[in-house]
Each structure stands twice: as structure tokens, then as C-alpha cells.
C-alpha atoms as a PDB file:
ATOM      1  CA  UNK A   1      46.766  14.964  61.108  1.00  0.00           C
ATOM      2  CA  UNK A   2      45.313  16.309  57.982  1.00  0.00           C
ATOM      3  CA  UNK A   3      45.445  14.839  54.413  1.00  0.00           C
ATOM      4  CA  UNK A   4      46.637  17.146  51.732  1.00  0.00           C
ATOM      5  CA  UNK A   5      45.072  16.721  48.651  1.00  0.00           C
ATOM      6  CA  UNK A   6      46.615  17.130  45.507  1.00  0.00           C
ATOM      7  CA  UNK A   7      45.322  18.735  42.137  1.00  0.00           C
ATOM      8  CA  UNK A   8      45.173  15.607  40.230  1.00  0.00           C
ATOM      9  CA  UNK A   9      42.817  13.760  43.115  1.00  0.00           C
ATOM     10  CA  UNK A  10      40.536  16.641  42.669  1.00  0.00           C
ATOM     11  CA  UNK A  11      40.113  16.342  38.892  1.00  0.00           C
ATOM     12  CA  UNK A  12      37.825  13.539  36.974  1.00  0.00           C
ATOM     13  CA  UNK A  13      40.248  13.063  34.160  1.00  0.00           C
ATOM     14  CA  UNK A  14      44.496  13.665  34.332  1.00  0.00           C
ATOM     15  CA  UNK A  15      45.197  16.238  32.212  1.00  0.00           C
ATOM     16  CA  UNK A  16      46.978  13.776  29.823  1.00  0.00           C
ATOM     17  CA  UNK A  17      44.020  11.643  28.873  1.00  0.00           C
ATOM     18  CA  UNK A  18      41.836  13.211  25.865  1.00  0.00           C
ATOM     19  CA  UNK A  19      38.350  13.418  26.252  1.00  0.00           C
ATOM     20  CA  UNK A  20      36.182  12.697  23.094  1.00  0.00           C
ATOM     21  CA  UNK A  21      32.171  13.659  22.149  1.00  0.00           C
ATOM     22  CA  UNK A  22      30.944  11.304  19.334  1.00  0.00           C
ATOM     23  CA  UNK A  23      27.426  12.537  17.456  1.00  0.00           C
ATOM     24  CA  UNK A  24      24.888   9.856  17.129  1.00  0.00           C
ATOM     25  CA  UNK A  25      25.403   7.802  14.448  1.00  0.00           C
ATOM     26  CA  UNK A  26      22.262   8.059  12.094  1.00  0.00           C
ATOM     27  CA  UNK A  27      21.424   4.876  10.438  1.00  0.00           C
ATOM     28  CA  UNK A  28      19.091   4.322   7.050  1.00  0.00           C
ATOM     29  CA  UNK A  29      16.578   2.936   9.337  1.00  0.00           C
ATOM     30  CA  UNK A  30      16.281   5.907  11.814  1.00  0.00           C
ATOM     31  CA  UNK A  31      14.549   7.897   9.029  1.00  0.00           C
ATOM     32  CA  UNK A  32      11.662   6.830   7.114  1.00  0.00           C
ATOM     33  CA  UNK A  33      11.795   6.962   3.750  1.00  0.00           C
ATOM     34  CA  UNK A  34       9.434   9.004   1.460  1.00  0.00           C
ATOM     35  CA  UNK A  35       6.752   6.339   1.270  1.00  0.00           C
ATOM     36  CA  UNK A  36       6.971   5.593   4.670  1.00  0.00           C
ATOM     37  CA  UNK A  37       6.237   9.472   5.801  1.00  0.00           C
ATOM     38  CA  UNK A  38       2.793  10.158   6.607  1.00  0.00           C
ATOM     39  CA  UNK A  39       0.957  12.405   3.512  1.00  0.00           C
ATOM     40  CA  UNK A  40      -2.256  14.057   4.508  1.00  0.00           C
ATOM     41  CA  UNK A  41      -5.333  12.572   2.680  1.00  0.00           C
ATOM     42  CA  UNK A  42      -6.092  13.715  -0.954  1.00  0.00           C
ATOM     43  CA  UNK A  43      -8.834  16.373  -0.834  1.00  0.00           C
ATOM     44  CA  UNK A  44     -12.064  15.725  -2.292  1.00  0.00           C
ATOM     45  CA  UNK A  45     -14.123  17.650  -3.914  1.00  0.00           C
ATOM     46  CA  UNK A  46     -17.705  17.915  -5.227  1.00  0.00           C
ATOM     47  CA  UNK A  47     -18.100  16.479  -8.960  1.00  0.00           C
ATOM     48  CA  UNK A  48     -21.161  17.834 -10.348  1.00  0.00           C
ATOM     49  CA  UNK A  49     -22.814  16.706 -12.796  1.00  0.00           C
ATOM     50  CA  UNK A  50     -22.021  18.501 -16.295  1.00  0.00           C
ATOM     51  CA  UNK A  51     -25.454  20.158 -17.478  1.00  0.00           C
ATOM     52  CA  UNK A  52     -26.400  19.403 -20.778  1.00  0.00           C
ATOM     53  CA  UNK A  53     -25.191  22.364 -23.187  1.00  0.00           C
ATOM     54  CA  UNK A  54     -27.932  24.694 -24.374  1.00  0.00           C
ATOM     55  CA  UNK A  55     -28.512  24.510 -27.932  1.00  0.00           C
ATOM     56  CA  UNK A  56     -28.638  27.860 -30.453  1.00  0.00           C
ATOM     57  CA  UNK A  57     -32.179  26.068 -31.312  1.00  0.00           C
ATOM     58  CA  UNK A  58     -32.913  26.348 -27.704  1.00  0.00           C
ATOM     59  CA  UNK A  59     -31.888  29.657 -26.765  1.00  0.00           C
ATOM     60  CA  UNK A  60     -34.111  30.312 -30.916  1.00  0.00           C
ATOM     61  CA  UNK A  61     -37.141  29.017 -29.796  1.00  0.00           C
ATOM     62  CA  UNK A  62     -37.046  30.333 -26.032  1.00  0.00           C
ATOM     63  CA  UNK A  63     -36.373  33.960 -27.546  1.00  0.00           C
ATOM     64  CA  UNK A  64     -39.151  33.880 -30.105  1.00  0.00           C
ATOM     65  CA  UNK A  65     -41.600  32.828 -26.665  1.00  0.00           C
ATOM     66  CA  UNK A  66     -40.508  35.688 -25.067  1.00  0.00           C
ATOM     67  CA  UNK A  67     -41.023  38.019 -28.442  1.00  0.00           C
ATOM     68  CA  UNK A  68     -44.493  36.338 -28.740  1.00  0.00           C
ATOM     69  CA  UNK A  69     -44.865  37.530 -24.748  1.00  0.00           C
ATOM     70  CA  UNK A  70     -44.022  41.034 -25.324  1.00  0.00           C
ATOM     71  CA  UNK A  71     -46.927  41.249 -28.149  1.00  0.00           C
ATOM     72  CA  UNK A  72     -44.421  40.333 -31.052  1.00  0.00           C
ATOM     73  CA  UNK A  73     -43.833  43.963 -31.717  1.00  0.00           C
ATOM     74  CA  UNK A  74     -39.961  44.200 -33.185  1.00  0.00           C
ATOM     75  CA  UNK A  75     -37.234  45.937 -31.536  1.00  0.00           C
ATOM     76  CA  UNK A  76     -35.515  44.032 -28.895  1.00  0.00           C
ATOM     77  CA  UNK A  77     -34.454  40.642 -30.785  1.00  0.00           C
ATOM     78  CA  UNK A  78     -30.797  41.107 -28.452  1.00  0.00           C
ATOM     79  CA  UNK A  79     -32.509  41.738 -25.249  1.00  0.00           C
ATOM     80  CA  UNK A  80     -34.623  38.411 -25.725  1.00  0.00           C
ATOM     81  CA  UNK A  81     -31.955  36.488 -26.828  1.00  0.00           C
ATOM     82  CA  UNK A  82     -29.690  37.282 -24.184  1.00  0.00           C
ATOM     83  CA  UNK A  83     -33.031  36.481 -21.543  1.00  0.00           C
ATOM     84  CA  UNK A  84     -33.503  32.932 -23.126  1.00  0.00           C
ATOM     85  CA  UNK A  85     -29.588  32.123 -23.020  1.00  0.00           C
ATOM     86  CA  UNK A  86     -29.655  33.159 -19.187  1.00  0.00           C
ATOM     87  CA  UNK A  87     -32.910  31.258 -18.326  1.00  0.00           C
ATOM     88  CA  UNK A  88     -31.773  28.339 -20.129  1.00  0.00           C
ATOM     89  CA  UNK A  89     -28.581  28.384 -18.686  1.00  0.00           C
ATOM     90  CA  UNK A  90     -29.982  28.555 -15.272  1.00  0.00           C
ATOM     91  CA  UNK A  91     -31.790  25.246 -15.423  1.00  0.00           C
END
């Protein structure tokens, strides 16, 4: 008639035999080094060209222009200097 199973037919493994998980083994090879890794490009940027300094002769002669402009009256010999050293810079 019928077949009457037992527990240990039902079961994969007898209850006696051990079963063991092993982790990957990671070699020296499965990782790149640090020169092998991929770096993004430098970044570049702009280099412009250094502007020649403006001279205290410059920013002199450029301020006596502008005091010969205003009618060479006296009284603003700081506000002219400071308008040639920005107009001279701005070039």
C-alpha cells in the first residue's frame, strides 16, 4: 500500500552533518590599487596675464593731469590721487 516516509528522507542534510558558509576570499588583485583608481581630471583654470604694476610716477603724473583739468586750483590733491590710482589700475 502506502510508503511511509521518514523524517530523515524529508530533510536535505542528516542532522549530524555540519553545514558551513565561507565569505569570498578577497585577493590583492580584486581591488585596484591607488594608482589604478580612476581620479577625476585636474581642474583648470584661467591664468591671466599679470598687469604691469602702476608706478607712484604714474599714478604722479596722471594726478597732476587731472589737477591741470580741474583749472589747477588747490584743494583736492587726495581726491585726484586716488582717481589716477583707480584709472590706472583699471587699464
Amino acid at each position: 500500500m502506502g510508503r511511509t516516509e521518514t523524517k530523515q528522507e524529508r530533510t536535505p542534510f542528516p542532522a549530524t552533518q555540519k553545514v558551513e558558509l565561507r565569505q569570498p576570499t578577497i585577493t590583492k588583485d580584486d581591488h585596484p590599487s591607488t594608482t589604478q583608481q580612476r581620479t577625476p581630471p585636474p581642474t583648470t583654470r584661467k591664468i591671466e596675464p599679470k598687469r604691469p604694476a602702476v608706478s607712484e610716477d604714474d599714478v604722479r603724473l596722471r594726478a597732476y593731469e587731472l589737477y591741470l583739468r580741474r583749472g589747477a586750483t588747490p584743494g583736492d590733491e587726495v581726491g585726484d590721487w586716488l582717481q589716477a590710482e583707480r584709472e590706472l589700475q583699471a587699464n
